[in-house]
Protein backbone atom coordinates (compact mmCIF):
# COMPACT_ATOMS: atom_id res chain seq x y z
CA UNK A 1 3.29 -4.65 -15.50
CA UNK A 2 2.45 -0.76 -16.48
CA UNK A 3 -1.04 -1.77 -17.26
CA UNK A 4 -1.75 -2.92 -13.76
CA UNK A 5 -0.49 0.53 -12.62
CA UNK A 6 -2.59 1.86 -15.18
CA UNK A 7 -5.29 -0.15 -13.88
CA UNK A 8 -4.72 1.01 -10.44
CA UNK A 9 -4.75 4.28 -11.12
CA UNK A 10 -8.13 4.40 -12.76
CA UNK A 11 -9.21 2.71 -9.51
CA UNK A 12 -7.70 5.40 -7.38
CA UNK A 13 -9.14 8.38 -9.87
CA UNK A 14 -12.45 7.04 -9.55
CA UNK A 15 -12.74 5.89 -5.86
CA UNK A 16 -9.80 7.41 -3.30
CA UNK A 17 -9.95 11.07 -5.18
CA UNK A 18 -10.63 12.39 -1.96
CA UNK A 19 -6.71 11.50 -0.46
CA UNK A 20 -4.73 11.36 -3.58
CA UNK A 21 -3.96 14.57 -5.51
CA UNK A 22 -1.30 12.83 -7.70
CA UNK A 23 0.04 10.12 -9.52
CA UNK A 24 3.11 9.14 -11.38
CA UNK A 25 3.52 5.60 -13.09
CA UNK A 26 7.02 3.85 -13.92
CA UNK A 27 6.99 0.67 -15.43
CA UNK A 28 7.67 -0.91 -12.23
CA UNK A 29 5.26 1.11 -9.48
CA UNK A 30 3.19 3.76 -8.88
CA UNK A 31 3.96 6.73 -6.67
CA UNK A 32 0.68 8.65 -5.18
CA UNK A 33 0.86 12.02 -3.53
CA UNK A 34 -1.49 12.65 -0.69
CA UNK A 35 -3.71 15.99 0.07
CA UNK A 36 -1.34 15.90 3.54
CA UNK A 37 1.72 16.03 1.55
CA UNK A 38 2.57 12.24 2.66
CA UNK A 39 3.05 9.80 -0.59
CA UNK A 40 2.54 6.21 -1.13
CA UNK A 41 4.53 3.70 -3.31
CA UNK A 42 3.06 0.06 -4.75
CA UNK A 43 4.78 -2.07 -6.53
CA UNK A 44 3.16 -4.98 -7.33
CA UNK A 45 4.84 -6.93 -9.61
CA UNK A 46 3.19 -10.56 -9.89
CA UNK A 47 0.47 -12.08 -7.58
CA UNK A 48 1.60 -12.60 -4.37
CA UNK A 49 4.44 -10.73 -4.27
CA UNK A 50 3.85 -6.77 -3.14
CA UNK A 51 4.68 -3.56 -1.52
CA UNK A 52 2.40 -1.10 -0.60
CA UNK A 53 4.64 1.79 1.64
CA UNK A 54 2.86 5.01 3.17
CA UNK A 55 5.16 7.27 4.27
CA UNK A 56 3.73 10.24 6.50
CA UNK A 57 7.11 12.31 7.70
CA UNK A 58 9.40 10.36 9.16
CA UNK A 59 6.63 7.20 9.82
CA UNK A 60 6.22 4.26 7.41
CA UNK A 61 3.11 2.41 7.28
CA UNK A 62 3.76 -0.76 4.75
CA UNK A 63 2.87 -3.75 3.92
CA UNK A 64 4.81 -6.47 2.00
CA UNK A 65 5.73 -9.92 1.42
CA UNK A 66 9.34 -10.04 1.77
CA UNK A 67 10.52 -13.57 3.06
CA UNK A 68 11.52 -12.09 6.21
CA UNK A 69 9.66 -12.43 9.43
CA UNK A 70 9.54 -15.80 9.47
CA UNK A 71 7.63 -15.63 12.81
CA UNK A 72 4.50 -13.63 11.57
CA UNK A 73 1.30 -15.66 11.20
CA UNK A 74 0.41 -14.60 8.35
CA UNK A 75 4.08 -14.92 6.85
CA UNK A 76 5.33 -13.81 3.81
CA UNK A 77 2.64 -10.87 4.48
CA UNK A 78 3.33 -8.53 7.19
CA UNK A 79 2.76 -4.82 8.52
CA UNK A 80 5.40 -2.40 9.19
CA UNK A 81 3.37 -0.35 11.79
CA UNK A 82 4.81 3.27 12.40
CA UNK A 83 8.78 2.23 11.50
CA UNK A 84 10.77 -0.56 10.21
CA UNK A 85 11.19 -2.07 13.67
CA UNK A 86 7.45 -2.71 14.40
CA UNK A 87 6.81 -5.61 12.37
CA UNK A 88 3.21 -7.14 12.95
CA UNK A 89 0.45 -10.06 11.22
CA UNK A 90 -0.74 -8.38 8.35
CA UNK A 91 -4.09 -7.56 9.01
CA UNK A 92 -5.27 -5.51 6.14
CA UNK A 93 -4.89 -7.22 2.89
CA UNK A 94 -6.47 -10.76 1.61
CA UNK A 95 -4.28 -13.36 0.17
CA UNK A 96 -6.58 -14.76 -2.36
CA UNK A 97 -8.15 -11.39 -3.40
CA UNK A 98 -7.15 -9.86 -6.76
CA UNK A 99 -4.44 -6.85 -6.53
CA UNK A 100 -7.14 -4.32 -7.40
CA UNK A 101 -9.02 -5.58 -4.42
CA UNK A 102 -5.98 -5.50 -1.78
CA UNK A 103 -5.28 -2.11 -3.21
CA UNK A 104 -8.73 -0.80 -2.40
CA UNK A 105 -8.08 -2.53 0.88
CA UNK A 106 -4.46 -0.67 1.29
CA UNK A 107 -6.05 2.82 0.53
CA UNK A 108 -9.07 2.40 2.52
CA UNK A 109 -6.57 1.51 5.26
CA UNK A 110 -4.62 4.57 4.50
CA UNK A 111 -8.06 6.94 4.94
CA UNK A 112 -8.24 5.43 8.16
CA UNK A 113 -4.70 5.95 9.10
CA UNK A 114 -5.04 9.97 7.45
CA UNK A 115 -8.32 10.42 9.95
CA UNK A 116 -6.67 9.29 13.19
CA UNK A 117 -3.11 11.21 12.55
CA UNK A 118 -4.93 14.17 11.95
């Protein structure tokens, strides 16, 4: 599992430099600090199964497949939008893409998120 974080760092060093000034690894996620000061966590520890969580003060921004939600479309995947209560279709990430692809989708989300909130 620490080699896909390794993996995903390299990714993030080479292509998202511009919004992450930090990175720690664990065997079980990696945890990315922001030039804003907000951080992100992934865990992603088999295909399929995920979390990627932006948290920007006291709003989350994630996006996960716990088997809750039963009612979202595009259930197991779904988007906490702003807070933990505002659940919506994930919209963002690709099912049958590769986790190094759905993480360049996550952190090209995040840009996008980082240029509107500021």
């Amino acid at each position: 599992m620490l080699s896909r974080y390794i993996v995903f760092w390299k990714i993030i060093k080479s292509e998202f430099s511009d919004i992450v000034i930090n990175a720690e690894l664990y065997v079980d996620r990696i945890r990315l600090t922001l030039v804003d000061g907000s951080w992100i966590e992934i865990r992603y520890p088999v295909e399929g199964k995920f979390s990627f969580h932006l948290q920007e003060g006291s709003k989350i921004y994630r996006i996960d497949t716990a088997p809750h939600h039963r009612e979202i479309k595009t259930f197991p995947r779904h988007i906490h939008l702003g807070s933990e209560d505002n659940v919506v279709e994930d919209y963002v990430l690709d099912e049958k893409a590769q986790p190094e692809e759905n993480l360049r989708k996550f952190m090209r989300w995040v840009r996008e998120i980082m240029r509107e909130n500021h």
